[in-house]
C-alpha atoms as a PDB file:
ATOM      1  CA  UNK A   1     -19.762 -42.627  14.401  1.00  0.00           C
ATOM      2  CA  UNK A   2     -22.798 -42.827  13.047  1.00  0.00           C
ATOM      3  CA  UNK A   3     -26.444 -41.404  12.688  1.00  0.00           C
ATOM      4  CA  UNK A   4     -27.775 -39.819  15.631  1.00  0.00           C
ATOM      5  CA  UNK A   5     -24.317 -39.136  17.538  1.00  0.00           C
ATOM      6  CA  UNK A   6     -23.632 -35.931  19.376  1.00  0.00           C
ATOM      7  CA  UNK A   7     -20.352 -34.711  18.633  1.00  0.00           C
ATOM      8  CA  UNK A   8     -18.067 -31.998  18.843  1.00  0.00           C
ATOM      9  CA  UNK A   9     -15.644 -30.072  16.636  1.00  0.00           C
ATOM     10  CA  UNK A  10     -12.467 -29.647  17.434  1.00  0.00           C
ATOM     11  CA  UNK A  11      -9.886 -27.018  17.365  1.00  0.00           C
ATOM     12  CA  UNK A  12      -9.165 -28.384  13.820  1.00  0.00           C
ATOM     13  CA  UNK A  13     -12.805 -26.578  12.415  1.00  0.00           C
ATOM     14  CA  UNK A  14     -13.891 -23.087  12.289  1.00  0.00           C
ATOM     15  CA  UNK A  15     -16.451 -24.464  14.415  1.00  0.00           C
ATOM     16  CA  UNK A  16     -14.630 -25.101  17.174  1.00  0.00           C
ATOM     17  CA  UNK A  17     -16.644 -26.210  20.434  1.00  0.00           C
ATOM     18  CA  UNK A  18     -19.671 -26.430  18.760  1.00  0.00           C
ATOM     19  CA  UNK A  19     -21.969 -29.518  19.624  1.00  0.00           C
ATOM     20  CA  UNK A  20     -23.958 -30.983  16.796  1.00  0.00           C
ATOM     21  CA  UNK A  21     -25.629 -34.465  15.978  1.00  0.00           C
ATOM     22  CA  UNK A  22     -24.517 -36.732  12.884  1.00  0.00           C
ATOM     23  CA  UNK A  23     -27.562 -36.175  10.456  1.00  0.00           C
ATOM     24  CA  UNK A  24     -25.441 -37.702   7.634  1.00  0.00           C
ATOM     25  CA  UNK A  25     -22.901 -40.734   7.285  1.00  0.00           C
ATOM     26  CA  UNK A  26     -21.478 -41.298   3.694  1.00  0.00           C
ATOM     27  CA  UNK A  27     -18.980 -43.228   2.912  1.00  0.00           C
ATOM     28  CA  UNK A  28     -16.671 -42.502   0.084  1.00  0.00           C
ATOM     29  CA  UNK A  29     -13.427 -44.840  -1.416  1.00  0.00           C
ATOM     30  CA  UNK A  30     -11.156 -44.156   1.196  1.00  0.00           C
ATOM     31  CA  UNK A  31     -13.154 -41.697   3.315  1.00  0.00           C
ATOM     32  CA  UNK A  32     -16.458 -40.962   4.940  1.00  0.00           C
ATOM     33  CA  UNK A  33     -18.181 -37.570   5.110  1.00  0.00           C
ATOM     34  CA  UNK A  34     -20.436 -36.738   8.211  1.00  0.00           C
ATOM     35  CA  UNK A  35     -23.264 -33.852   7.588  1.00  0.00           C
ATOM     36  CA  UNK A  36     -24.042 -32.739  11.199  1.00  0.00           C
ATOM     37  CA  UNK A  37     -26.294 -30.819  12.160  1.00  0.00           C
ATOM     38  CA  UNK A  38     -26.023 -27.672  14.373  1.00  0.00           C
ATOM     39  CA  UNK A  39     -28.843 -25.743  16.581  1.00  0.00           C
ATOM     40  CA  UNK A  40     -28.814 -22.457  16.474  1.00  0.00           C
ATOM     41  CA  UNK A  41     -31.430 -20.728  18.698  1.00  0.00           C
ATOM     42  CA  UNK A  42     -34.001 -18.822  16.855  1.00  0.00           C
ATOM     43  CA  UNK A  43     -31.722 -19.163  13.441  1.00  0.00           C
ATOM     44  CA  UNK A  44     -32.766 -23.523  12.292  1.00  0.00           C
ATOM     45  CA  UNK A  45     -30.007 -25.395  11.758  1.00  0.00           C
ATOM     46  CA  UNK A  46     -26.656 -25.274  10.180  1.00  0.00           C
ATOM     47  CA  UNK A  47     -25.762 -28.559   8.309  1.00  0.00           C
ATOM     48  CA  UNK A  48     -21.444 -28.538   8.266  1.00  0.00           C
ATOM     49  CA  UNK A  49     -20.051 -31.227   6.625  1.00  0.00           C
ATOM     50  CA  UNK A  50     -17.067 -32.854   7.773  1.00  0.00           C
ATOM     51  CA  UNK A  51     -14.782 -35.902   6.719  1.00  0.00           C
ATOM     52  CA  UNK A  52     -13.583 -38.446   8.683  1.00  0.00           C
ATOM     53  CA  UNK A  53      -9.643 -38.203   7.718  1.00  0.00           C
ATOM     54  CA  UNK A  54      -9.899 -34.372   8.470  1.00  0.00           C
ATOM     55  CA  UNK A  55     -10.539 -35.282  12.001  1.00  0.00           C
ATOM     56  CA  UNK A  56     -12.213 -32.152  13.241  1.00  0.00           C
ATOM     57  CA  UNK A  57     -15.251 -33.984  15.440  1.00  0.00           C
ATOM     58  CA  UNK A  58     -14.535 -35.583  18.809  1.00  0.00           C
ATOM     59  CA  UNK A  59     -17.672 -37.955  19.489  1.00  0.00           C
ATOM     60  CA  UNK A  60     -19.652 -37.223  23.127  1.00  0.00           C
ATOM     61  CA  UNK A  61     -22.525 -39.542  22.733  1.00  0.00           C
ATOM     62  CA  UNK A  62     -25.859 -40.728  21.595  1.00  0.00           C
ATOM     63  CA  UNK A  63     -28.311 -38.097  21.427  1.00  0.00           C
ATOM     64  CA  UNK A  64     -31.490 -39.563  22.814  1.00  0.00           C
ATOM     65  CA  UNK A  65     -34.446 -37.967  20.776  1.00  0.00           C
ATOM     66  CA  UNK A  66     -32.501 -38.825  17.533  1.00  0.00           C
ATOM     67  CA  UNK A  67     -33.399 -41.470  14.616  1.00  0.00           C
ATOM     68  CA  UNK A  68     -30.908 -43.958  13.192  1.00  0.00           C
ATOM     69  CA  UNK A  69     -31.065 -46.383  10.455  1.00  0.00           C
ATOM     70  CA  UNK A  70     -31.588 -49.508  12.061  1.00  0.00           C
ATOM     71  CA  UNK A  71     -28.395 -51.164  10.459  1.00  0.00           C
ATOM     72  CA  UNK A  72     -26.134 -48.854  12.285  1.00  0.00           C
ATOM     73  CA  UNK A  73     -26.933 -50.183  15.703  1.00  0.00           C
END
């Protein structure tokens, strides 16, 4: 995954169903976290983080009104 992705979590996260886009991709020494942010009508957004070896997010897509860095396409 990277920036810009919609996703999903799974049944694995308290967030369950939820559908937000990967704000964040960092990688650590054996693991990456995601930050991805959530819409919530009339509340902002909520920013869950999530790591990759956890997996709780099931990836739907690329978001079309979304920036990337340029070295993740």
């Amino acid at each position: 995954m990277i920036t810009g992705d919609v996703v999903q979590f799974n049944e694995k996260h308290k967030w369950c169903g939820c559908l937000g886009i990967v704000t964040e991709k960092k990688e650590y020494i054996n693991d990456i976290r995601y930050m991805v942010g959530v819409p919530m009508p009339e509340k902002g957004t909520a920013y869950i983080f999530s790591m990759e070896s956890a997996n709780e997010l099931e990836y739907i897509g690329r978001a079309v009104l979304a920036e990337a860095n340029e070295d993740e396409w």
